[in-house]
Protein backbone atom coordinates (compact mmCIF):
# COMPACT_ATOMS: atom_id res chain seq x y z
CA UNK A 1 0.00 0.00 0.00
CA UNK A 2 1.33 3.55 -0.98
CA UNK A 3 2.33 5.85 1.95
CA UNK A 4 0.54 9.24 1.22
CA UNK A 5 3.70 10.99 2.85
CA UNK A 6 5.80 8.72 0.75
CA UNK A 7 5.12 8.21 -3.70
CA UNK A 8 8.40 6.42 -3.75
CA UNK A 9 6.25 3.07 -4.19
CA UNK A 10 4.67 4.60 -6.81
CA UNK A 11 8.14 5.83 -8.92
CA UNK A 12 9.89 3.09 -7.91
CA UNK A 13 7.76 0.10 -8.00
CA UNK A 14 10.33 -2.52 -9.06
CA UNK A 15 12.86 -1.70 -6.36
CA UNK A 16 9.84 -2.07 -3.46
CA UNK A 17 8.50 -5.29 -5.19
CA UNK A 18 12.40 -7.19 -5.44
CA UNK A 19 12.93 -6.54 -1.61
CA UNK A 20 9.49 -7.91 -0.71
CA UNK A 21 10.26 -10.61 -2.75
CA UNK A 22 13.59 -11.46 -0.64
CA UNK A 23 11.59 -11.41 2.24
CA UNK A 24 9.55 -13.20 1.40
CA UNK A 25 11.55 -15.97 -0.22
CA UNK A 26 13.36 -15.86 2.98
CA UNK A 27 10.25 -16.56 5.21
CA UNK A 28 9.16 -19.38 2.92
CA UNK A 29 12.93 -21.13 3.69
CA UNK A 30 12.83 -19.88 6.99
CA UNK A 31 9.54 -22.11 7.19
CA UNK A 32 10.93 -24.71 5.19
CA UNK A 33 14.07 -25.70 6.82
CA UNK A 34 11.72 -25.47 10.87
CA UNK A 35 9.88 -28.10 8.79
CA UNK A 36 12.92 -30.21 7.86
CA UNK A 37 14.48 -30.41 11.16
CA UNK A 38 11.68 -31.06 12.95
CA UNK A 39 10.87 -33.87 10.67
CA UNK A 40 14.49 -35.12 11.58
CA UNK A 41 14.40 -35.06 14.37
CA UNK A 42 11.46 -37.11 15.01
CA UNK A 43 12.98 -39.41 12.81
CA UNK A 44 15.81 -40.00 14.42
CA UNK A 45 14.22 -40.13 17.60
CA UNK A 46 12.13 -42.82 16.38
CA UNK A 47 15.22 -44.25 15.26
CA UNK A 48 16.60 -44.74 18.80
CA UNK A 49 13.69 -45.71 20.48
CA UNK A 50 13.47 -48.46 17.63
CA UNK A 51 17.28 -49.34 18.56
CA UNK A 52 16.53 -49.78 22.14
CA UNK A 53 13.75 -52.27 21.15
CA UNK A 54 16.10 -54.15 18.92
CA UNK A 55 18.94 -54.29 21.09
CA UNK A 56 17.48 -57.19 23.41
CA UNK A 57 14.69 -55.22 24.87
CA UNK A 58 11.48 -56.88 24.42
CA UNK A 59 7.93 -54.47 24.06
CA UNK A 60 6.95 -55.83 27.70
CA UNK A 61 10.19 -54.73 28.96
CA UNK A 62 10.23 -51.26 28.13
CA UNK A 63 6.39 -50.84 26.92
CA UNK A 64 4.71 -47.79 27.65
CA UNK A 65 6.48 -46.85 31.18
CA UNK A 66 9.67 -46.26 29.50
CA UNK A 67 8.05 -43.68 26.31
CA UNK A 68 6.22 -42.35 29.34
CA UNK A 69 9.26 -41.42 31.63
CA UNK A 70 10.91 -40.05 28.61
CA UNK A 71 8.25 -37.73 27.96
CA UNK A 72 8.56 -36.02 31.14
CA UNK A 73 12.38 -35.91 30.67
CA UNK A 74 12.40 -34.60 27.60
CA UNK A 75 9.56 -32.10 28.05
CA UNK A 76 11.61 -30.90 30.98
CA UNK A 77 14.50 -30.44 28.92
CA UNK A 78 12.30 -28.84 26.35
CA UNK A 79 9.08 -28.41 27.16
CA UNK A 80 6.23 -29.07 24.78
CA UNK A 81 6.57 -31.50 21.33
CA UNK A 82 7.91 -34.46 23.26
CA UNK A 83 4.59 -35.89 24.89
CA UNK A 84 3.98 -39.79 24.96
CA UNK A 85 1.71 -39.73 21.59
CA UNK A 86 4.01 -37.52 19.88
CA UNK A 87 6.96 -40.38 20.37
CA UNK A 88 4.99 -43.02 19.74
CA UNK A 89 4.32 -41.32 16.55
CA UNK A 90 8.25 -41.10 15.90
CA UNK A 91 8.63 -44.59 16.23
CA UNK A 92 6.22 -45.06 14.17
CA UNK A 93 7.53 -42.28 11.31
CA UNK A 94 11.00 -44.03 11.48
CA UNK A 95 9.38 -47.95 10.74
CA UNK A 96 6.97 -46.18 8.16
CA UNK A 97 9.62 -44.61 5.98
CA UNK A 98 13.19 -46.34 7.07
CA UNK A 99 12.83 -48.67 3.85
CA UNK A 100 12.46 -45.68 1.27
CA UNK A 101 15.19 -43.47 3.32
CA UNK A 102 17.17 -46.11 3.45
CA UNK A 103 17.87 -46.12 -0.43
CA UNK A 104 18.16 -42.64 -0.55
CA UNK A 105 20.23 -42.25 2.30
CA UNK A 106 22.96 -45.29 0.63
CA UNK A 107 22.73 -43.69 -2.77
CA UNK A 108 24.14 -39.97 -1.28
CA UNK A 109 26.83 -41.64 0.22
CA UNK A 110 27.97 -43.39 -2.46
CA UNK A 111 27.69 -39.48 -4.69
CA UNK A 112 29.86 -38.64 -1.82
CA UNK A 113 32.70 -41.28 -2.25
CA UNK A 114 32.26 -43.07 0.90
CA UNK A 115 31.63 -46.76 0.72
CA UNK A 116 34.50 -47.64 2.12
CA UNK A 117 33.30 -46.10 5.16
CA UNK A 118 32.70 -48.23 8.10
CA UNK A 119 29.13 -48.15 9.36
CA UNK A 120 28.77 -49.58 13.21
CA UNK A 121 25.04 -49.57 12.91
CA UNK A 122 22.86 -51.93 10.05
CA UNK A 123 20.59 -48.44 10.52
CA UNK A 124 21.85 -45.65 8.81
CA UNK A 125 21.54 -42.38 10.89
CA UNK A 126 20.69 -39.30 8.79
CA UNK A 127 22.56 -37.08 11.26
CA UNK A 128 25.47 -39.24 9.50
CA UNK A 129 24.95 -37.03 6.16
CA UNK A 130 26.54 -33.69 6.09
CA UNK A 131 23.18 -31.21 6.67
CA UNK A 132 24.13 -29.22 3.82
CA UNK A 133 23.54 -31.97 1.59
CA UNK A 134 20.62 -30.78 -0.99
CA UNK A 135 19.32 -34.53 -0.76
CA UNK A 136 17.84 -34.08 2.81
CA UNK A 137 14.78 -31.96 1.29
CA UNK A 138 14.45 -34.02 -0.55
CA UNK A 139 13.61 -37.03 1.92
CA UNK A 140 11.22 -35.15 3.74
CA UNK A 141 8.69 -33.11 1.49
CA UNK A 142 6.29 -31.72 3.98
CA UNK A 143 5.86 -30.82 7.44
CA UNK A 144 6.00 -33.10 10.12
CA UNK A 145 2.30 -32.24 10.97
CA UNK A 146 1.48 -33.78 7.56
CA UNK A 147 3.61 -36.98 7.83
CA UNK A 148 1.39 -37.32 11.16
CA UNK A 149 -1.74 -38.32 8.92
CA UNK A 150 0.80 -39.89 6.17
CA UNK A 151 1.96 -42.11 8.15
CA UNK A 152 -1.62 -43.63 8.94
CA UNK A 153 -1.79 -44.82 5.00
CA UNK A 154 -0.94 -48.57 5.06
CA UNK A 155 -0.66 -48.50 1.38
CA UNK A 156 2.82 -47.26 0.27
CA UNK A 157 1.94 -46.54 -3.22
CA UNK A 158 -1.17 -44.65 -1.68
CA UNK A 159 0.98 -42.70 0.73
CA UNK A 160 3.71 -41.67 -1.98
CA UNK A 161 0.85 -40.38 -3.91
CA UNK A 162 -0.77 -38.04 -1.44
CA UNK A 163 2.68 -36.79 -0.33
CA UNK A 164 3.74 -35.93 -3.55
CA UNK A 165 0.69 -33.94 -4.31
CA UNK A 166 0.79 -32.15 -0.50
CA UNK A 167 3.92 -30.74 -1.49
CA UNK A 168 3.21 -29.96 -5.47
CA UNK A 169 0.01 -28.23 -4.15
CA UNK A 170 1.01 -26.61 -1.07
CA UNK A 171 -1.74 -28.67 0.84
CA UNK A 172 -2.27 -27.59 4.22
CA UNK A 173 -3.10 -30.35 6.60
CA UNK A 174 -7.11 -29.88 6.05
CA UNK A 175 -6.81 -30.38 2.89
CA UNK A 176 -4.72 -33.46 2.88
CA UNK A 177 -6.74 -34.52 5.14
CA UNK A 178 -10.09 -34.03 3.09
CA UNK A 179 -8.49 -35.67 -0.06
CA UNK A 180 -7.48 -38.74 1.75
CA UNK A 181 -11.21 -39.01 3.60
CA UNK A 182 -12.85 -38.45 0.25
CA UNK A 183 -10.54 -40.80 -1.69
CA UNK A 184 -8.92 -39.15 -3.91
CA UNK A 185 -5.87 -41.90 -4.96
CA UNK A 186 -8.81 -44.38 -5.33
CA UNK A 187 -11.34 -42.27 -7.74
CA UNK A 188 -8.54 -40.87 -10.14
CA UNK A 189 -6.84 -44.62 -10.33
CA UNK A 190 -10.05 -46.18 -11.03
CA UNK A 191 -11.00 -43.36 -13.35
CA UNK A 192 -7.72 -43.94 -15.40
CA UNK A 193 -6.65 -47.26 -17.62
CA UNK A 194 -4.81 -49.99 -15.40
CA UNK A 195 -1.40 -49.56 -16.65
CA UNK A 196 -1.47 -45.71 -15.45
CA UNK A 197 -2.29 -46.47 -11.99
CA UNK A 198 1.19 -46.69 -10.86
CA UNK A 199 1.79 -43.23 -12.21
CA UNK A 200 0.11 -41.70 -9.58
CA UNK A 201 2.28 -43.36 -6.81
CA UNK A 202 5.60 -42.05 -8.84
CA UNK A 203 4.47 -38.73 -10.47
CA UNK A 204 1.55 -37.66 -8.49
CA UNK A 205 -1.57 -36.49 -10.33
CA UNK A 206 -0.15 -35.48 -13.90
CA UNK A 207 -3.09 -34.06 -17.11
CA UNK A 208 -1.14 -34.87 -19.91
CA UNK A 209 -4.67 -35.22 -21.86
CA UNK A 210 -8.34 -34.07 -21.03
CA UNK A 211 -8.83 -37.46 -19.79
CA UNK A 212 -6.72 -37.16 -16.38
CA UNK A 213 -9.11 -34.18 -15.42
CA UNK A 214 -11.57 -36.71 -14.54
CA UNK A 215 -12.76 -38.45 -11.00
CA UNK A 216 -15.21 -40.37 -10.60
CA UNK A 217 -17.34 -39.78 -8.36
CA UNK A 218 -16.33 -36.37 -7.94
CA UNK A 219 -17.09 -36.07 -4.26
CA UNK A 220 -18.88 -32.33 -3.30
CA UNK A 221 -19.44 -33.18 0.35
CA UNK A 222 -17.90 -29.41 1.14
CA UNK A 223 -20.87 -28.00 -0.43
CA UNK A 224 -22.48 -29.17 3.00
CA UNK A 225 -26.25 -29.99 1.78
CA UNK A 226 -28.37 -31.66 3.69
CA UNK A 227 -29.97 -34.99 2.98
CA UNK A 228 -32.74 -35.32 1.05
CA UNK A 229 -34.13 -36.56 -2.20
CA UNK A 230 -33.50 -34.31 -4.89
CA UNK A 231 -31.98 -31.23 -5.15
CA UNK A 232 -32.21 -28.51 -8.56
CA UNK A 233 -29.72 -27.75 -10.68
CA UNK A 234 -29.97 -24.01 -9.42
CA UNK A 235 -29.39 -25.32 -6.00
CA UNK A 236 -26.54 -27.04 -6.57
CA UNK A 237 -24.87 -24.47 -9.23
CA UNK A 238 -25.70 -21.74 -6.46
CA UNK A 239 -23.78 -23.90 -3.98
CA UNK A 240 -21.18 -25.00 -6.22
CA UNK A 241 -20.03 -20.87 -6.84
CA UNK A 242 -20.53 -20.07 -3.05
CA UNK A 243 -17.63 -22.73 -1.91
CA UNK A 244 -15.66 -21.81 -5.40
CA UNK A 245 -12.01 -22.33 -4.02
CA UNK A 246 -13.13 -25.59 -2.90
CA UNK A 247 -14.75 -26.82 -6.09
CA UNK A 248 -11.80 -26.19 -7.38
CA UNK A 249 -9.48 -27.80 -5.37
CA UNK A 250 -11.84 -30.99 -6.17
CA UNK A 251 -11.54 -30.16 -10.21
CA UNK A 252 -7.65 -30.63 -9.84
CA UNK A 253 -4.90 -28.96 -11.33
CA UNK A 254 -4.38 -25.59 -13.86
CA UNK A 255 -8.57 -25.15 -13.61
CA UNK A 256 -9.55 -21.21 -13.90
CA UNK A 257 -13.31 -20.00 -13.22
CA UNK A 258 -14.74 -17.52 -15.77
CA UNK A 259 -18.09 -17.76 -15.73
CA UNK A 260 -21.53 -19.20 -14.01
CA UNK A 261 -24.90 -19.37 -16.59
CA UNK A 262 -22.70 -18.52 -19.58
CA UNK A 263 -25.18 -17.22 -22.01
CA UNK A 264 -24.59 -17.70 -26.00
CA UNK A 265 -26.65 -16.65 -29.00
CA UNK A 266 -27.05 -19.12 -32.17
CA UNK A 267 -29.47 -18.34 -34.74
CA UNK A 268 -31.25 -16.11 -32.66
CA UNK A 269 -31.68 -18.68 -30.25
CA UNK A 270 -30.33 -18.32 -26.24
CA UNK A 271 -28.31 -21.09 -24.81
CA UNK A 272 -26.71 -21.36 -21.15
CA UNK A 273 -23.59 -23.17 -20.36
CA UNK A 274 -23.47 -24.21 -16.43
CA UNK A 275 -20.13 -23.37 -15.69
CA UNK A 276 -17.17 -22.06 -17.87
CA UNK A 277 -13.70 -22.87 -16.78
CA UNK A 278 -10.06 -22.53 -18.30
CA UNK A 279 -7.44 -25.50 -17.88
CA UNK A 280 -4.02 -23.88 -18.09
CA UNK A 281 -1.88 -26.45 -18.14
CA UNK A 282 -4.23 -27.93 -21.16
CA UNK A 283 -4.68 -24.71 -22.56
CA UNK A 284 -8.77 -25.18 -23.11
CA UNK A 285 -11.96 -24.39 -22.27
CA UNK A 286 -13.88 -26.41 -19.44
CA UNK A 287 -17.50 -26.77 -20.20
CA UNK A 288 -19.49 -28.37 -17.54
CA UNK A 289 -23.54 -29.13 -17.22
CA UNK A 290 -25.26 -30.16 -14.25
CA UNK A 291 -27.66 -32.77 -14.25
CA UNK A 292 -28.86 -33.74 -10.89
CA UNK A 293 -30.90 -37.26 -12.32
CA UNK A 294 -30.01 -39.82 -14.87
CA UNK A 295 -27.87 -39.05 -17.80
CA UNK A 296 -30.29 -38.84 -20.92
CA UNK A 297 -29.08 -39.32 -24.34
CA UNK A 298 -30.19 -35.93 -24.65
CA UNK A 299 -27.84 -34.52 -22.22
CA UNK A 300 -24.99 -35.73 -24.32
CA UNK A 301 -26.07 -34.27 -27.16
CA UNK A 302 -26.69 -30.62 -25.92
CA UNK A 303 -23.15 -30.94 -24.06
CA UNK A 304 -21.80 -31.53 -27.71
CA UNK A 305 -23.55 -28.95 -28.56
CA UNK A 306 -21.79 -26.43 -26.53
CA UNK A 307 -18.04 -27.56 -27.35
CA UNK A 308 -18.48 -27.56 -31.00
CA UNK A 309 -19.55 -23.79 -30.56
CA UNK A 310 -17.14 -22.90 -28.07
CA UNK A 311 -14.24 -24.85 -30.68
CA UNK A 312 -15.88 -22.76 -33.94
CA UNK A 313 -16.41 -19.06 -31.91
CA UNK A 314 -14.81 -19.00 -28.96
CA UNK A 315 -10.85 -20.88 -28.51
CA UNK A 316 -8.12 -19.27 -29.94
CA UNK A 317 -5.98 -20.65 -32.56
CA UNK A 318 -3.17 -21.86 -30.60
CA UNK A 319 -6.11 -23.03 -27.93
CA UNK A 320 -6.64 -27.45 -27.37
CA UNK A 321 -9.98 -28.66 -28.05
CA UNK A 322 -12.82 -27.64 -25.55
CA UNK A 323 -13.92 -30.01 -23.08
CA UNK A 324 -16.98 -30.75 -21.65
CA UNK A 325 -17.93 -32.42 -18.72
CA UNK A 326 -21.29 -33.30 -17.29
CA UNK A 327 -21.79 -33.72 -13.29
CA UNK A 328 -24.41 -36.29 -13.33
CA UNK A 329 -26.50 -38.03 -10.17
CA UNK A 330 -26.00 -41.36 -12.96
CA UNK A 331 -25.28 -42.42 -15.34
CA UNK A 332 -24.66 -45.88 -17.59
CA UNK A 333 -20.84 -46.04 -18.98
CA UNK A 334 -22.76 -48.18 -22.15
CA UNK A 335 -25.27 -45.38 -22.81
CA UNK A 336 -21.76 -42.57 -23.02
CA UNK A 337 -20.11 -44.69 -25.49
CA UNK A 338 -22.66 -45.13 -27.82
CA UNK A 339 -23.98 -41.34 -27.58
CA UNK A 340 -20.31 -40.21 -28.18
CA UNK A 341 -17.60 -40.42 -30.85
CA UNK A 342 -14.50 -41.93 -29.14
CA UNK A 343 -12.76 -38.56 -29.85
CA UNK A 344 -15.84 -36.46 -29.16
CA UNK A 345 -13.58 -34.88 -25.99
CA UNK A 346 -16.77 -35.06 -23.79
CA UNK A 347 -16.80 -37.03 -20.81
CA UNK A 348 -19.76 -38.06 -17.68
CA UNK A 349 -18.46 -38.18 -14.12
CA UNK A 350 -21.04 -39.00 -11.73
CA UNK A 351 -21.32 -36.51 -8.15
CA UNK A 352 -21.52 -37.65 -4.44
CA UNK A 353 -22.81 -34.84 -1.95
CA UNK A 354 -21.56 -37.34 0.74
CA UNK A 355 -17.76 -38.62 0.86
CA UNK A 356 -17.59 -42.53 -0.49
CA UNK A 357 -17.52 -45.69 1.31
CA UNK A 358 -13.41 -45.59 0.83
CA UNK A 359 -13.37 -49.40 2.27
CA UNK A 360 -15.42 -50.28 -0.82
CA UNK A 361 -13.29 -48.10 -3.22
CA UNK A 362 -10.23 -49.45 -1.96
CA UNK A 363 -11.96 -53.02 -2.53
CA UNK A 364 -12.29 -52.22 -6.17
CA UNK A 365 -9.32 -50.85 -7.11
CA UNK A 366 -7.52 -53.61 -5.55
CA UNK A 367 -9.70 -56.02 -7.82
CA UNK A 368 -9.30 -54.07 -10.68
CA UNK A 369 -5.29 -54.09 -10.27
CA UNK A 370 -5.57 -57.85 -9.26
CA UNK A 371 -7.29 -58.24 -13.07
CA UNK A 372 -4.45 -56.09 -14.44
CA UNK A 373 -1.82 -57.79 -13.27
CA UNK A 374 -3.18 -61.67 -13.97
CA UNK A 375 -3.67 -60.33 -17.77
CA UNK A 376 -0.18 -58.72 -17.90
CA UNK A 377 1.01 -62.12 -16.83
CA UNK A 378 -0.87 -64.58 -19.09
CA UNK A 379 0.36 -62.14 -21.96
CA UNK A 380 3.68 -62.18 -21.64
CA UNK A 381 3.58 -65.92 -20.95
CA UNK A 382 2.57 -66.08 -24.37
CA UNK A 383 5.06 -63.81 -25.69
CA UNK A 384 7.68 -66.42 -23.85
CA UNK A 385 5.94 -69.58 -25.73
């Protein structure tokens, strides 16, 4: 803000915006590397207490009376950070992710030139890396607050998703939190072919094609409506623009909002487009309609419709293909294909006002993999004979 004693800003904006920008880059790292150590801390702590264990203690032995008395020791030493859950959880952070640092841990020192370095323990100690090392950042991606509900995911490939997206995103710890309760890893994977599932474990959620926009369900249980039959399209559009940030977070990456009831004239005739949105990182419009019943025929048709117009009038030359998508309460996958052209760029995601039943999801994508992997297996067996 401009100081009315002071138009300096105003000549000189430049100058005033680079040394906000240092200060602020500074606070980010500042935040950063308080994230980092505290992470490594607990780590190593775990680390310790999971030595002790090993080294002819048995659980009865030391149980809960020994985390206990350390607790009050190191709290005070310290005071607060150290209580009995919070050490329990370090034990648990170390077992979680020993295997994976591990591997990272051996492959920096052999960068470094130092295999022929004599190590007393069969446990690695990060403390045994130089803390200048650029590797250490990264090992831990997010704040230790975050690894806290990480560390809950049994699934590995599961947990190295949602990591990897907490710290693309910036997630704070409600909204890692919400995308893990509304099941985010399992609606993208089973909205995706099988052999791209493991891509989201390694690479995190990529859109490489209109395709990987899509979840299904896509969950709107943020909207908070309460339960009842139906609900109009109004009602839900109206809700929909009130919690916008939100929606959006549930659309996914690169999505921009431009308009609600986009109105367009053909042959002196009035149409009106739900929502309008821009994809940046696919450089195209985002048409979606919302149908709160079945998917007709009908509904396909109109949706096609609107991209063809927005493709002829609208997009830019250098612009992708519009999309559209329609937000249906159902829908039957058979009735979609044989509305739509396989290239028609038009997809149906069904909605859920309430989060899913993840035990089910979880139950079907492990199926679905299950299938994957038994037809990967009889095919190359025939490749061999």
């Amino acid at each position: 803000m401009e100081n009315p004693k002071n138009n300096n800003v105003a000549k000189f904006p430049e100058f005033f915006n680079k040394i906000a920008a240092i200060i602020e880059q500074a606070r980010k790292h500042v935040g950063r590397t308080v994230d980092l150590t505290m992470c490594i801390t607990y780590y190593e702590v775990g680390r310790i207490i999971v030595e002790q264990e090993q080294g002819g203690k048995t659980r009865a032995d030391y149980g809960s009376a020994l985390l206990k008395d350390l607790s009050v020791f190191l709290t005070g030493l310290y005071g607060r950070g150290f209580s009995e859950t919070n050490l329990r959880n370090a034990r648990k952070f170390f077992l979680t992710y020993e295997g994976q640092i591990q591997q990272l841990l051996t492959a920096e020192l052999e960068t470094q030139k130092q295999q022929s370095m004599t190590v007393k323990s069969s446990m690695l100690s990060i403390t045994d890396i130089s803390p200048k090392s650029q590797f250490l950042s990264n090992i831990f991606k997010v704040s230790w607050t975050h690894y806290v509900i990480l560390m809950r995911i049994k699934n590995p490939e599961e947990r190295s998703f949602y990591e990897l997206e907490t710290a693309s995103q910036n997630w704070s710890v409600e909204d890692l939190q919400r995308q893990y309760n509304s099941s985010l890893y399992e609606r993208l994977a089973l909205s995706r072919s099988k052999n791209e599932v493991m891509q989201l474990a390694k690479e995190g959620h990529t859109i490489k094609k209109s395709a990987d926009m899509l979840k299904n369900p896509l969950v709107l249980e943020f909207l908070g409506l309460e339960e009842r039959e139906a609900y109009s399209e109004t009602d839900l559009e109206t809700a929909i623009t009130s919690k916008l940030q939100k929606f959006l977070l549930e659309l996914g990456k690169g999505f921009l909002f431009e308009a609600r009831q986009k109105r367009f004239t053909f042959e002196e005739e009035n149409f009106w487009i739900d929502l309008v949105f821009y994809n940046r990182l696919l450089q195209c419009y985002v048409l979606i309609d919302l149908k709160t019943e079945k998917l007709k025929h009908q509904d396909l048709g109109q949706m096609q419709m609107y991209v063809n117009y927005f493709d002829r009038y609208v997009k830019a030359k250098h612009e992708k293909p519009t999309v559209g998508i329609l937000l249906c309460k159902e829908k039957k996958d058979s009735i979609v294909q044989l509305t739509l052209a396989e290239n028609s760029n038009i997809y149906a995601s069904e909605y859920s006002l309430y989060l899913p039943d993840k035990t089910l999801l979880q139950q079907k994508l492990s199926e679905w993999v299950q299938e994957y992997e038994e037809a990967r297996m009889i095919l190359e067996a025939e490749k061999e004979s």
